[in-house]
Protein backbone atom coordinates (compact mmCIF):
# COMPACT_ATOMS: atom_id res chain seq x y z
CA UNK A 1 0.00 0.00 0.00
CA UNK A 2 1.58 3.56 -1.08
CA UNK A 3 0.43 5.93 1.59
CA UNK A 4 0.63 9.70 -0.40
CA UNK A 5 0.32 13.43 0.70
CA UNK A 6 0.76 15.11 -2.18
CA UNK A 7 -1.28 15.96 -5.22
CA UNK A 8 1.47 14.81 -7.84
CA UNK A 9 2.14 11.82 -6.68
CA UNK A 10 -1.34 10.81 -6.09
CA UNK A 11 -2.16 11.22 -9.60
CA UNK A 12 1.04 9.52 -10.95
CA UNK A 13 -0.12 6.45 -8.84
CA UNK A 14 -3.94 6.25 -9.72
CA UNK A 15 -2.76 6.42 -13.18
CA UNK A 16 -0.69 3.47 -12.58
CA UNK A 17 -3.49 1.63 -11.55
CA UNK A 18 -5.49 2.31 -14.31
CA UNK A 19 -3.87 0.96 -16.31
CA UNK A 20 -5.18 -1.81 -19.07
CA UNK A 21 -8.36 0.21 -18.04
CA UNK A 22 -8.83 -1.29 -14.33
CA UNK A 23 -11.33 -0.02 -12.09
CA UNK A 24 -10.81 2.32 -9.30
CA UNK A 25 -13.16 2.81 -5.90
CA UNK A 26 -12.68 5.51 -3.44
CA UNK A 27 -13.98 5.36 0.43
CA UNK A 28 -13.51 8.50 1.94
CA UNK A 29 -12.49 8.87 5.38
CA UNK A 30 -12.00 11.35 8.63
CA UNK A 31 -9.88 7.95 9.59
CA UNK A 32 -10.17 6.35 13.29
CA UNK A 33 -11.11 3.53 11.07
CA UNK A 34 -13.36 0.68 12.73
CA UNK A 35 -15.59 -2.09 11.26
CA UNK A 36 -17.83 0.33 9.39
CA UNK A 37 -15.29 1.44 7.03
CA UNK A 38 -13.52 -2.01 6.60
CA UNK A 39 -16.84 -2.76 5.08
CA UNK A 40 -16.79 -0.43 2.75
CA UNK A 41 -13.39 -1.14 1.60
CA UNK A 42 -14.43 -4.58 1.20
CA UNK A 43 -17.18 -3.34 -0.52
CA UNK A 44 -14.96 -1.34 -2.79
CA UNK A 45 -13.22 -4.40 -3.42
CA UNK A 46 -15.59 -6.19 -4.72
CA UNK A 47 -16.57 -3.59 -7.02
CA UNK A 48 -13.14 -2.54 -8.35
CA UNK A 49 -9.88 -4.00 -9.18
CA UNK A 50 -8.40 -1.05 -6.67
CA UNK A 51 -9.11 0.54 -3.94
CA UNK A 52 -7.80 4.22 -2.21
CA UNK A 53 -9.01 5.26 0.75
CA UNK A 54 -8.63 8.96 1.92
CA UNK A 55 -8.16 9.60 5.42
CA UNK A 56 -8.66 13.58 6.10
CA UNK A 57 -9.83 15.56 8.83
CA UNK A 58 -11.92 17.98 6.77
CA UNK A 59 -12.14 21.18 9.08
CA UNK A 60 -14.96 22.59 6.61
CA UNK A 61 -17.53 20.80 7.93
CA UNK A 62 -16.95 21.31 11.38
CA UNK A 63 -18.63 24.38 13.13
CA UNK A 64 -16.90 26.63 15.32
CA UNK A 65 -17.97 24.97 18.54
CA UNK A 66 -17.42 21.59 17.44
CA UNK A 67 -15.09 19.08 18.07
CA UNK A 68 -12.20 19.46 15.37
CA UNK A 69 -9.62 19.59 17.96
CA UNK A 70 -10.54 16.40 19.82
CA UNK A 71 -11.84 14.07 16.48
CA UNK A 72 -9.31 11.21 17.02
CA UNK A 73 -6.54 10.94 14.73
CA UNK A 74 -4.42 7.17 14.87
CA UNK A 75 -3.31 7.13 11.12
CA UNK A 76 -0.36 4.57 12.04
CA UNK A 77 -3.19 1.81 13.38
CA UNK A 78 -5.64 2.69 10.48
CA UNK A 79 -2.97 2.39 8.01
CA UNK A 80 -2.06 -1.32 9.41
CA UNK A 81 -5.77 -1.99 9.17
CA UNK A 82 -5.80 -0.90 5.76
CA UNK A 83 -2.34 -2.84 4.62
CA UNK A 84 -3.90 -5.33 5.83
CA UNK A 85 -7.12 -4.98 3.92
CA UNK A 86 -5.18 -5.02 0.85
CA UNK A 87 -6.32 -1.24 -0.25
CA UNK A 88 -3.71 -0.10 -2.51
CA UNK A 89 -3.42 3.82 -1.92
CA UNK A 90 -3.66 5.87 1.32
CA UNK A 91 -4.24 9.72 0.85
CA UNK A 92 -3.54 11.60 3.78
CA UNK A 93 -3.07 15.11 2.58
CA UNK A 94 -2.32 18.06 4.84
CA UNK A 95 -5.04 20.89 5.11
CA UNK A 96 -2.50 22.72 3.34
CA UNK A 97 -2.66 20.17 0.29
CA UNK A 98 -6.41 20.36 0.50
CA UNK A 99 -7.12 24.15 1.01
CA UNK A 100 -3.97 26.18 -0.16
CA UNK A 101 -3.25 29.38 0.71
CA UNK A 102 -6.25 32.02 -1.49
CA UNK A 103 -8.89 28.54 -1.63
CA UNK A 104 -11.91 30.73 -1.88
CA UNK A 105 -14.43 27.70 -3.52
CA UNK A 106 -17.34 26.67 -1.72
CA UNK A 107 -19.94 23.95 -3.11
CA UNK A 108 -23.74 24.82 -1.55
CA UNK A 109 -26.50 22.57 -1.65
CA UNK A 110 -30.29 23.09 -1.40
CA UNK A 111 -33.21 21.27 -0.64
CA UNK A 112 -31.54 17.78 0.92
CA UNK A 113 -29.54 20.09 2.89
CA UNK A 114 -31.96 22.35 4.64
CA UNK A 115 -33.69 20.07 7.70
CA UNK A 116 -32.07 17.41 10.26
CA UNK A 117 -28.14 18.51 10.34
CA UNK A 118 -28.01 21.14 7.64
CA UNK A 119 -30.46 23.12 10.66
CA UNK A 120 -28.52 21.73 13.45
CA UNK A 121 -25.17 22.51 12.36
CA UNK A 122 -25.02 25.45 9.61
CA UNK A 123 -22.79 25.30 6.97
CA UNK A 124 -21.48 21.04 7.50
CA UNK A 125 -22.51 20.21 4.24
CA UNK A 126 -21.68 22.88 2.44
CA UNK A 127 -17.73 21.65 4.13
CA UNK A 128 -18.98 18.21 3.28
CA UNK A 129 -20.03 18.90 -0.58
CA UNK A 130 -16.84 21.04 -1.01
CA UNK A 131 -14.10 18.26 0.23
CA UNK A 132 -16.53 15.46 -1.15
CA UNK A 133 -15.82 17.01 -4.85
CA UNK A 134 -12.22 17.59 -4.46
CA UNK A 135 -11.81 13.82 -3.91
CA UNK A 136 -13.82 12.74 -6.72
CA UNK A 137 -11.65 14.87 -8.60
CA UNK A 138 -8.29 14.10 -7.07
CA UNK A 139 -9.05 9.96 -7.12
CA UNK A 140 -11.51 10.07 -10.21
CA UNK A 141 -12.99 6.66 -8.79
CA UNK A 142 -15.15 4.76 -10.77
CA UNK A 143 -17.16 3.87 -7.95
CA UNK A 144 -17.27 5.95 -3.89
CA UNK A 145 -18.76 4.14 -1.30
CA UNK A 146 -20.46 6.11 2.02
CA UNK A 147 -22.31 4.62 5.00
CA UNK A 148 -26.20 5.14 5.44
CA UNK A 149 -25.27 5.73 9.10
CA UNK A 150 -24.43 9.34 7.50
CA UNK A 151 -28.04 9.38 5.73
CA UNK A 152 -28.06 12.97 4.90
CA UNK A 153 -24.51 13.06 3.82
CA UNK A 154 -25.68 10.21 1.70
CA UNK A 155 -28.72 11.75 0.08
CA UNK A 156 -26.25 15.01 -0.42
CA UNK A 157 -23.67 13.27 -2.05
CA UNK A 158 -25.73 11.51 -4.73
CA UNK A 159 -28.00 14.41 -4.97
CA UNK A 160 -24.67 16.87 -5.86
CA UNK A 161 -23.32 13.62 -8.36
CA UNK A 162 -26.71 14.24 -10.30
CA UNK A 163 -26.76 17.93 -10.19
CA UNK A 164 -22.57 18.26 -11.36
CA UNK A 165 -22.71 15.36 -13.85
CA UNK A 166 -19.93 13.84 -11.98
CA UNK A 167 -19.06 10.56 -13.34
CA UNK A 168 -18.86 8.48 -9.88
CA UNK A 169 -21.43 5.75 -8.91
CA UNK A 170 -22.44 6.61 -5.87
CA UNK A 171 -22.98 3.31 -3.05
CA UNK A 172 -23.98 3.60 -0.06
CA UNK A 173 -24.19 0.71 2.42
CA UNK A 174 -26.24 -0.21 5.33
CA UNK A 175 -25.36 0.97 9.01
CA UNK A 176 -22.82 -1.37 10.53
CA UNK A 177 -24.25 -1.99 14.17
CA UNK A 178 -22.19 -3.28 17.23
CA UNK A 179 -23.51 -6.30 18.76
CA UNK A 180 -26.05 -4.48 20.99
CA UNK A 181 -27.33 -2.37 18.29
CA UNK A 182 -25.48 0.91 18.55
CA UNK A 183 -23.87 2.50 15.10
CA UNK A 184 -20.00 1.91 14.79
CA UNK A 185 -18.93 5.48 14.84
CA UNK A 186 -15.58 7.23 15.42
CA UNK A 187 -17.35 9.33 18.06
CA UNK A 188 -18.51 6.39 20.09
CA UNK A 189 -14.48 6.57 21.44
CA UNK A 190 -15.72 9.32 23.44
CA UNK A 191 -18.59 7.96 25.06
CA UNK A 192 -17.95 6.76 29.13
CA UNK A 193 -18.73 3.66 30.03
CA UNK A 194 -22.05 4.58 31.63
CA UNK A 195 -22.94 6.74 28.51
CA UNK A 196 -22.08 4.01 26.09
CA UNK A 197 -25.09 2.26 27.70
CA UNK A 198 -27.64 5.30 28.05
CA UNK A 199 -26.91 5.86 24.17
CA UNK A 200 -28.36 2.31 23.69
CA UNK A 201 -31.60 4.14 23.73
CA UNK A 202 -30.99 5.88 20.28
CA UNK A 203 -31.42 2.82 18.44
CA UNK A 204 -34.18 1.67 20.32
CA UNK A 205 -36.33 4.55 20.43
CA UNK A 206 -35.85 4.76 16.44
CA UNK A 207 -36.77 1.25 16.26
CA UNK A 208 -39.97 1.18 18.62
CA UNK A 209 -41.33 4.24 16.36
CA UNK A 210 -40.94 2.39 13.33
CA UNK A 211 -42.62 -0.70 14.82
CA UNK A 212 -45.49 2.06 16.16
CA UNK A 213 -45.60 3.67 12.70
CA UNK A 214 -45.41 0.49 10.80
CA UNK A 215 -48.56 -0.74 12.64
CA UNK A 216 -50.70 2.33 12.11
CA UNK A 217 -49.49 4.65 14.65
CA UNK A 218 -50.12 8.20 14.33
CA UNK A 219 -46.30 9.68 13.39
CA UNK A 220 -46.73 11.79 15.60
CA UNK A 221 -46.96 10.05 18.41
CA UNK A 222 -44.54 7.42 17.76
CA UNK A 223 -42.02 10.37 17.40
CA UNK A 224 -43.03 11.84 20.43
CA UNK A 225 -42.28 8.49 22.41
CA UNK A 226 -39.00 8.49 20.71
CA UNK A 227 -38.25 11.74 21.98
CA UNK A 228 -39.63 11.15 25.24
CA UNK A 229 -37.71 7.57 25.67
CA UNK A 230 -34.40 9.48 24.76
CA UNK A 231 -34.68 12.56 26.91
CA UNK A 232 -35.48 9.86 29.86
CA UNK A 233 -32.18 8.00 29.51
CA UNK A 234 -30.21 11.25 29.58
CA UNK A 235 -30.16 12.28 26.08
CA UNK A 236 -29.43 16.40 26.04
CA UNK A 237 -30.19 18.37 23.84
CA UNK A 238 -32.25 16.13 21.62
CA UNK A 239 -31.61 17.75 18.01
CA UNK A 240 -34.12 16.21 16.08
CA UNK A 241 -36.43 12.88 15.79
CA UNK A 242 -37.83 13.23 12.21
CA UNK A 243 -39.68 10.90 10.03
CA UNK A 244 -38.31 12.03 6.19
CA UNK A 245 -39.39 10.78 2.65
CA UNK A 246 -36.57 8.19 1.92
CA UNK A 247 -35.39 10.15 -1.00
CA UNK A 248 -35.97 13.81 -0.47
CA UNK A 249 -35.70 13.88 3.12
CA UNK A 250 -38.90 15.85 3.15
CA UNK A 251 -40.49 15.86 5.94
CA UNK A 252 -43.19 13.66 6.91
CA UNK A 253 -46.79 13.40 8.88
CA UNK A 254 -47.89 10.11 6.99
CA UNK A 255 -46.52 7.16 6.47
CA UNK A 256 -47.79 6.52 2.67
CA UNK A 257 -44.39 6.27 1.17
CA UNK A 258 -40.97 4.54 2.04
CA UNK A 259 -39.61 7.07 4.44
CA UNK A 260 -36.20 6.89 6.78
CA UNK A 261 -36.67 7.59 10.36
CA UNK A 262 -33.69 9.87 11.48
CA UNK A 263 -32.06 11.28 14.87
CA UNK A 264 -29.58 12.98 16.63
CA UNK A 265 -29.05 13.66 20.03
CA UNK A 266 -26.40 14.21 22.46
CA UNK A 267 -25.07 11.76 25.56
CA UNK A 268 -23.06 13.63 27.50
CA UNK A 269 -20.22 15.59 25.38
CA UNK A 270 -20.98 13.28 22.46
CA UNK A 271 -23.43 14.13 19.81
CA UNK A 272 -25.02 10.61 17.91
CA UNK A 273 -27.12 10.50 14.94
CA UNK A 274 -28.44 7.31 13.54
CA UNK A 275 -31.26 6.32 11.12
CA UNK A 276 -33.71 3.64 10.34
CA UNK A 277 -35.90 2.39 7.09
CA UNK A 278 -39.75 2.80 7.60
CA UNK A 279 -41.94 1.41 4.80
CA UNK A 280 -46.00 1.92 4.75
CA UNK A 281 -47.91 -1.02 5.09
């Protein structure tokens, strides 16, 4: 595995690897690397002869009272994990290599961006579309694969491949779960023991409201549980608990359409988001 920080190198190697027209896949990365992503590399593997993953700490999409500072950073361990994964290129640039000195682009989405986190934490995805594009066009993979744990980011992504013509398929693959149900996340790191329990409750409150819901609940009311089971296992603030149209992320009072069910809340310190699929009977 080549692990590369600069631009000219990066593109020296990927055209290496294409050549005799072989397939590329990107999964990009804030690293602190656990089961979640090694599923999408494998993933990315099976869906291209190569695979790069980018590991960068994008400070775009983090607002001014967020953690950027503390996000964990162990690029020696996930770059064993990825060796040993058989991906073929790391790219760790620098901010520098990412935003040099008079960067003055900035990528702005509408519509999928609006609710849920685009309300809760202005200006994320506009950081998230910007560093999102300069990957595609750094790696110029065939394929990038995202988890639906990120939902929104999901939605964005695809929604800003469509609007750009960018010629990436866009995958995204379901939540990877520990064993009792919480979403892998690099955040999770932060949790205390005690908290690591209380935040069992986000899963379970999303999936009692789709059982509710799915049975001909009012959505209101199954939300309102949600939010109620949360706040009672220590959850504060409670960002959002939102039933959304599965595509649009519009928001919903009826369940007549396939819809995701999608929160975010904070245990302790640690803010968690996580999502569900709800489908109409």
């Amino acid at each position: 595995m080549q692990t590369l920080r600069d631009l000219p190198a990066l593109r020296a190697a990927i055209l290496a690897l294409r050549r005799d027209g072989k397939s590329v896949a990107l999964v990009p990365t804030m690293g602190a690397l656990h089961d979640g992503h090694m599923a999408l590399v494998e993933e990315g593997r099976r869906r291209a002869k190569h695979v790069v993953v980018s590991i960068f700490v994008n400070p775009r999409q983090f607002g001014p009272n967020e953690d950027l500072d503390a996000y964990p950073r162990r690029e020696a361990t996930d770059a064993h994990m990825l060796q040993e994964a058989g991906v073929d290129i790391l790219w760790a640039p620098t901010v520098d290599v990412m935003y040099p000195a008079g960067f003055s682009t900035n990528i702005s989405l509408s519509g999928v961006t609006e609710g849920l986190d685009g309300a809760a934490r202005p200006g994320h995805f506009d950081g998230v579309a910007t560093v999102v594009t300069k990957l595609f066009n750094q790696v110029q993979p065939d394929v990038a694969l995202f988890g639906e744990k990120d939902y929104q980011q999901l939605t964005v992504i695809r929604q800003m491949v469509i609007d750009l013509n960018l010629p990436v398929e866009i995958v995204g693959l379901p939540t990877q779960r520990a064993e009792d149900g919480l979403a892998l996340s690099s955040r999770n790191t932060y949790l205390t023991e005690e908290e690591r329990k209380q935040a069992l409750a986000l899963p379970r409150a999303l999936g009692e409201a789709k059982r509710q819901m799915e049975k001909g609940a009012s959505v209101d009311s199954a939300l309102a549980k949600a939010i109620a089971m949360l706040a009672n296992h220590g959850f504060d603030p409670i960002d959002y608990v939102t039933l959304c149209d599965a595509a649009t992320l519009e928001p919903m009072t009826v369940l007549d359409r396939p819809a995701r069910l999608l929160g975010a809340a904070k245990m302790g310190g640690t803010r968690l988001i996580d999502n569900i699929a709800v489908d109409p009977a």
